[in-house]
C-alpha atoms as a PDB file:
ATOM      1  CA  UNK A   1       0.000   0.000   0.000  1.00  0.00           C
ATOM      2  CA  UNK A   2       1.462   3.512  -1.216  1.00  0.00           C
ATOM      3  CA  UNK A   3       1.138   7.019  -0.453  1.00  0.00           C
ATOM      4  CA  UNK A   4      -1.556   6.650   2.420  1.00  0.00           C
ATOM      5  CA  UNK A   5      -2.215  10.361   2.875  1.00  0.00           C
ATOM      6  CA  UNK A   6      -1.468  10.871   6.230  1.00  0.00           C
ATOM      7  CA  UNK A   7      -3.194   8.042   8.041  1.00  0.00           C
ATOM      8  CA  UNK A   8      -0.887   6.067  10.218  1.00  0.00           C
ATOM      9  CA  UNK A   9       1.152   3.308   8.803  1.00  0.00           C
ATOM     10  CA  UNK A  10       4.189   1.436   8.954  1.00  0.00           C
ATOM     11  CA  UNK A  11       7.464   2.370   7.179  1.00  0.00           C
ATOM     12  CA  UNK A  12       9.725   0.189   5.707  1.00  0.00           C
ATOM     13  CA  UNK A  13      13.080   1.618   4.924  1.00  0.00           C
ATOM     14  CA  UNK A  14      15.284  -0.913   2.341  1.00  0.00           C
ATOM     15  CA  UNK A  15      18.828  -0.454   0.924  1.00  0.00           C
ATOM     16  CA  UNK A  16      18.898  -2.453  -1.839  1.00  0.00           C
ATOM     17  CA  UNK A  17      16.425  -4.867  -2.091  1.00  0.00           C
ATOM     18  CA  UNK A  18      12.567  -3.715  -3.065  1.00  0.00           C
ATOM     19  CA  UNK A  19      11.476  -7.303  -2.959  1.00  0.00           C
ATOM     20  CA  UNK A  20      12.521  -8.066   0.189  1.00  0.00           C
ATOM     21  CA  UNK A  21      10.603  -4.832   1.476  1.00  0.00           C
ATOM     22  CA  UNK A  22       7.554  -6.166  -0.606  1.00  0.00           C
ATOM     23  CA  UNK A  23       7.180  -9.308   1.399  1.00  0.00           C
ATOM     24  CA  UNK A  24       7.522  -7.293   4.644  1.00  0.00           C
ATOM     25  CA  UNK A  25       4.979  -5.017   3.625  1.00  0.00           C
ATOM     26  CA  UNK A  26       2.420  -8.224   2.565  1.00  0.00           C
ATOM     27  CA  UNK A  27       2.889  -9.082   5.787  1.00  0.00           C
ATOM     28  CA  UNK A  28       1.799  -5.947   7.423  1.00  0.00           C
ATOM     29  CA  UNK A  29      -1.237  -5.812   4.668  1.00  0.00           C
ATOM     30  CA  UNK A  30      -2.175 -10.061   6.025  1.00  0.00           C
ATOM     31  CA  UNK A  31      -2.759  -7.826   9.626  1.00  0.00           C
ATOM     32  CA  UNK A  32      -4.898  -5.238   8.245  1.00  0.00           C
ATOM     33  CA  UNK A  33      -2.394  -1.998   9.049  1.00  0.00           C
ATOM     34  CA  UNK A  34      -1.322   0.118   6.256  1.00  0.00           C
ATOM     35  CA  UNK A  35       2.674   0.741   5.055  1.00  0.00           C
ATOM     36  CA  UNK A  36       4.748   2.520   2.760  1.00  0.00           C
ATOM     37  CA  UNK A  37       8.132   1.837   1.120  1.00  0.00           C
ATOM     38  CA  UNK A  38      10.914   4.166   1.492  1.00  0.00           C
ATOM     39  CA  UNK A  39      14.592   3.532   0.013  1.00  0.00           C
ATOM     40  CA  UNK A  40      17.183   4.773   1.981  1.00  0.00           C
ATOM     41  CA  UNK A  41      21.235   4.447   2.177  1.00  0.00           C
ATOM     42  CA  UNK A  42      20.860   3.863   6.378  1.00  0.00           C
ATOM     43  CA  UNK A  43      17.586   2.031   6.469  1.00  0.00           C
ATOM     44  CA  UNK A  44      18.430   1.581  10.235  1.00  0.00           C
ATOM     45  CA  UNK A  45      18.480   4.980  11.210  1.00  0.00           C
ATOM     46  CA  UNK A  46      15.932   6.142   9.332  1.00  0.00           C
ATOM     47  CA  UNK A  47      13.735   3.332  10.751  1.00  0.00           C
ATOM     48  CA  UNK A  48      14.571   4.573  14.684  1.00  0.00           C
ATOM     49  CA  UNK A  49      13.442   7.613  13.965  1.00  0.00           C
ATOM     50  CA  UNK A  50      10.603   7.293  12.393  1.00  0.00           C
ATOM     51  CA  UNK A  51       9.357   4.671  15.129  1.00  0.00           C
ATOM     52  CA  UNK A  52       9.894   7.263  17.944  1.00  0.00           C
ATOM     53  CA  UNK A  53       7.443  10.162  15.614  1.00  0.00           C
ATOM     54  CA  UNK A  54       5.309   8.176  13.845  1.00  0.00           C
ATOM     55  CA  UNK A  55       1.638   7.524  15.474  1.00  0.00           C
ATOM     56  CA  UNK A  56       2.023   4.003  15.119  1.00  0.00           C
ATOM     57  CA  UNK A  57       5.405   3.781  16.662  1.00  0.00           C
ATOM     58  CA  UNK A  58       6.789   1.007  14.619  1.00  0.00           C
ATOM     59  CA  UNK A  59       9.229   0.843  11.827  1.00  0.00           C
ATOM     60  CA  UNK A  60      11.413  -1.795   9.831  1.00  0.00           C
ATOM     61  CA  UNK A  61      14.302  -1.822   8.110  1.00  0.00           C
ATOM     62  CA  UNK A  62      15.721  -3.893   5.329  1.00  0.00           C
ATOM     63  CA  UNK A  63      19.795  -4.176   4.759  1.00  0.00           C
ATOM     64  CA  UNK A  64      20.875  -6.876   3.136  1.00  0.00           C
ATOM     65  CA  UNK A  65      19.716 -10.284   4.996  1.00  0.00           C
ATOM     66  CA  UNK A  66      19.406  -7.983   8.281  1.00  0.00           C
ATOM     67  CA  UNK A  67      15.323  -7.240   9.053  1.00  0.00           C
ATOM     68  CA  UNK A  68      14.707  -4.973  11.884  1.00  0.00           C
ATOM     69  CA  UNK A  69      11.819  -3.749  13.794  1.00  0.00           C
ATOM     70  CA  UNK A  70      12.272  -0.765  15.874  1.00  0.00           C
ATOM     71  CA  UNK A  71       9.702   0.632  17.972  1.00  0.00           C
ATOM     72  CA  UNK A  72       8.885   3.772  20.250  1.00  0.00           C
ATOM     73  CA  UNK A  73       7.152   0.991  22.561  1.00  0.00           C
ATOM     74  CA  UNK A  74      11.022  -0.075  23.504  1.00  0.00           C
ATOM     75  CA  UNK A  75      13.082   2.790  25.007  1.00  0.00           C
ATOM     76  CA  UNK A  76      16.252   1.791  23.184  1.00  0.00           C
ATOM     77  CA  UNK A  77      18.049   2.328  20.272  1.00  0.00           C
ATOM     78  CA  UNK A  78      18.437  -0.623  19.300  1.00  0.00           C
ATOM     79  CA  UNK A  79      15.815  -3.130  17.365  1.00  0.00           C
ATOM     80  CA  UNK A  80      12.670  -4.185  19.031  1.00  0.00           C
ATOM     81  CA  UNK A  81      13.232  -7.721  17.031  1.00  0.00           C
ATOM     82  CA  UNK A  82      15.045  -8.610  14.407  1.00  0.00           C
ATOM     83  CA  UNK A  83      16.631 -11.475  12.214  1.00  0.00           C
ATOM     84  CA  UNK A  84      19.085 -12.894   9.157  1.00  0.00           C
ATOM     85  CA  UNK A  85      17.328 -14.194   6.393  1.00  0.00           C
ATOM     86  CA  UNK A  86      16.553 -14.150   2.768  1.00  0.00           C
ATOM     87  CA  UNK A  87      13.690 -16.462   3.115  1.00  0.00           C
ATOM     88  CA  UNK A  88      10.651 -14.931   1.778  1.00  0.00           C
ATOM     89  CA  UNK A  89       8.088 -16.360   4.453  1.00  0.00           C
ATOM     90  CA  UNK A  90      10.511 -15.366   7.277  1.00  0.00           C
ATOM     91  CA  UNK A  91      10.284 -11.802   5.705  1.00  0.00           C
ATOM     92  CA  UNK A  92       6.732 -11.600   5.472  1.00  0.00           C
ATOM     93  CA  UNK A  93       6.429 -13.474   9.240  1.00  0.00           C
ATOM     94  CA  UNK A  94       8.571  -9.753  10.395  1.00  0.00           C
ATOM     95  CA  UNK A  95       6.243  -7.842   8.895  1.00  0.00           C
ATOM     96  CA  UNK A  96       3.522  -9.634  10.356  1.00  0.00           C
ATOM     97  CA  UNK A  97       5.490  -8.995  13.985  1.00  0.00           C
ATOM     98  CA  UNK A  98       5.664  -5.360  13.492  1.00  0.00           C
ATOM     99  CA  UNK A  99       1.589  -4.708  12.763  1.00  0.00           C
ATOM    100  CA  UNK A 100       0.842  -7.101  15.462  1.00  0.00           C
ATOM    101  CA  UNK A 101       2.787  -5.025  17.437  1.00  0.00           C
ATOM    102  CA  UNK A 102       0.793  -2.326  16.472  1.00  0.00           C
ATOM    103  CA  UNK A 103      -2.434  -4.158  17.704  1.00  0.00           C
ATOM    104  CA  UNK A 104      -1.090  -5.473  20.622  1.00  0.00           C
ATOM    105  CA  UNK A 105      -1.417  -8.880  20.111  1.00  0.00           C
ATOM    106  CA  UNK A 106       0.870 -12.209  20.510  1.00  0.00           C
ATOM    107  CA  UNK A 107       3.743 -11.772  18.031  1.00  0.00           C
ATOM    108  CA  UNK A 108       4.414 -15.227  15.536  1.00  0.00           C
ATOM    109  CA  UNK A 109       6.847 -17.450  16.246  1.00  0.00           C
ATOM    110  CA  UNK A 110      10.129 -17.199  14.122  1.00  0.00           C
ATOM    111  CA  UNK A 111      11.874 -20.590  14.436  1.00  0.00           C
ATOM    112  CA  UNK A 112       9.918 -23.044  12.545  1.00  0.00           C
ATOM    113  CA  UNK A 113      10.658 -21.256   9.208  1.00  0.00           C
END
Protein backbone atom coordinates (compact mmCIF):
# COMPACT_ATOMS: atom_id res chain seq x y z
CA UNK A 1 0.00 0.00 0.00
CA UNK A 2 1.46 3.51 -1.22
CA UNK A 3 1.14 7.02 -0.45
CA UNK A 4 -1.56 6.65 2.42
CA UNK A 5 -2.22 10.36 2.88
CA UNK A 6 -1.47 10.87 6.23
CA UNK A 7 -3.19 8.04 8.04
CA UNK A 8 -0.89 6.07 10.22
CA UNK A 9 1.15 3.31 8.80
CA UNK A 10 4.19 1.44 8.95
CA UNK A 11 7.46 2.37 7.18
CA UNK A 12 9.72 0.19 5.71
CA UNK A 13 13.08 1.62 4.92
CA UNK A 14 15.28 -0.91 2.34
CA UNK A 15 18.83 -0.45 0.92
CA UNK A 16 18.90 -2.45 -1.84
CA UNK A 17 16.42 -4.87 -2.09
CA UNK A 18 12.57 -3.71 -3.07
CA UNK A 19 11.48 -7.30 -2.96
CA UNK A 20 12.52 -8.07 0.19
CA UNK A 21 10.60 -4.83 1.48
CA UNK A 22 7.55 -6.17 -0.61
CA UNK A 23 7.18 -9.31 1.40
CA UNK A 24 7.52 -7.29 4.64
CA UNK A 25 4.98 -5.02 3.62
CA UNK A 26 2.42 -8.22 2.57
CA UNK A 27 2.89 -9.08 5.79
CA UNK A 28 1.80 -5.95 7.42
CA UNK A 29 -1.24 -5.81 4.67
CA UNK A 30 -2.17 -10.06 6.02
CA UNK A 31 -2.76 -7.83 9.63
CA UNK A 32 -4.90 -5.24 8.24
CA UNK A 33 -2.39 -2.00 9.05
CA UNK A 34 -1.32 0.12 6.26
CA UNK A 35 2.67 0.74 5.06
CA UNK A 36 4.75 2.52 2.76
CA UNK A 37 8.13 1.84 1.12
CA UNK A 38 10.91 4.17 1.49
CA UNK A 39 14.59 3.53 0.01
CA UNK A 40 17.18 4.77 1.98
CA UNK A 41 21.23 4.45 2.18
CA UNK A 42 20.86 3.86 6.38
CA UNK A 43 17.59 2.03 6.47
CA UNK A 44 18.43 1.58 10.23
CA UNK A 45 18.48 4.98 11.21
CA UNK A 46 15.93 6.14 9.33
CA UNK A 47 13.74 3.33 10.75
CA UNK A 48 14.57 4.57 14.68
CA UNK A 49 13.44 7.61 13.96
CA UNK A 50 10.60 7.29 12.39
CA UNK A 51 9.36 4.67 15.13
CA UNK A 52 9.89 7.26 17.94
CA UNK A 53 7.44 10.16 15.61
CA UNK A 54 5.31 8.18 13.84
CA UNK A 55 1.64 7.52 15.47
CA UNK A 56 2.02 4.00 15.12
CA UNK A 57 5.41 3.78 16.66
CA UNK A 58 6.79 1.01 14.62
CA UNK A 59 9.23 0.84 11.83
CA UNK A 60 11.41 -1.80 9.83
CA UNK A 61 14.30 -1.82 8.11
CA UNK A 62 15.72 -3.89 5.33
CA UNK A 63 19.80 -4.18 4.76
CA UNK A 64 20.88 -6.88 3.14
CA UNK A 65 19.72 -10.28 5.00
CA UNK A 66 19.41 -7.98 8.28
CA UNK A 67 15.32 -7.24 9.05
CA UNK A 68 14.71 -4.97 11.88
CA UNK A 69 11.82 -3.75 13.79
CA UNK A 70 12.27 -0.76 15.87
CA UNK A 71 9.70 0.63 17.97
CA UNK A 72 8.89 3.77 20.25
CA UNK A 73 7.15 0.99 22.56
CA UNK A 74 11.02 -0.08 23.50
CA UNK A 75 13.08 2.79 25.01
CA UNK A 76 16.25 1.79 23.18
CA UNK A 77 18.05 2.33 20.27
CA UNK A 78 18.44 -0.62 19.30
CA UNK A 79 15.82 -3.13 17.37
CA UNK A 80 12.67 -4.19 19.03
CA UNK A 81 13.23 -7.72 17.03
CA UNK A 82 15.05 -8.61 14.41
CA UNK A 83 16.63 -11.47 12.21
CA UNK A 84 19.09 -12.89 9.16
CA UNK A 85 17.33 -14.19 6.39
CA UNK A 86 16.55 -14.15 2.77
CA UNK A 87 13.69 -16.46 3.11
CA UNK A 88 10.65 -14.93 1.78
CA UNK A 89 8.09 -16.36 4.45
CA UNK A 90 10.51 -15.37 7.28
CA UNK A 91 10.28 -11.80 5.71
CA UNK A 92 6.73 -11.60 5.47
CA UNK A 93 6.43 -13.47 9.24
CA UNK A 94 8.57 -9.75 10.39
CA UNK A 95 6.24 -7.84 8.89
CA UNK A 96 3.52 -9.63 10.36
CA UNK A 97 5.49 -8.99 13.99
CA UNK A 98 5.66 -5.36 13.49
CA UNK A 99 1.59 -4.71 12.76
CA UNK A 100 0.84 -7.10 15.46
CA UNK A 101 2.79 -5.02 17.44
CA UNK A 102 0.79 -2.33 16.47
CA UNK A 103 -2.43 -4.16 17.70
CA UNK A 104 -1.09 -5.47 20.62
CA UNK A 105 -1.42 -8.88 20.11
CA UNK A 106 0.87 -12.21 20.51
CA UNK A 107 3.74 -11.77 18.03
CA UNK A 108 4.41 -15.23 15.54
CA UNK A 109 6.85 -17.45 16.25
CA UNK A 110 10.13 -17.20 14.12
CA UNK A 111 11.87 -20.59 14.44
CA UNK A 112 9.92 -23.04 12.54
CA UNK A 113 10.66 -21.26 9.21
Amino acid sequence: MINNYGKPHIRIYYNKSIKAAEYAGYGIEEEGIPYELFPDNNPESCALAYAAESSLGIALSIEGGRISVFTNKYKNEEAFIFCESHNPDMIRIMGQNAARIVKNIPLLPLENI
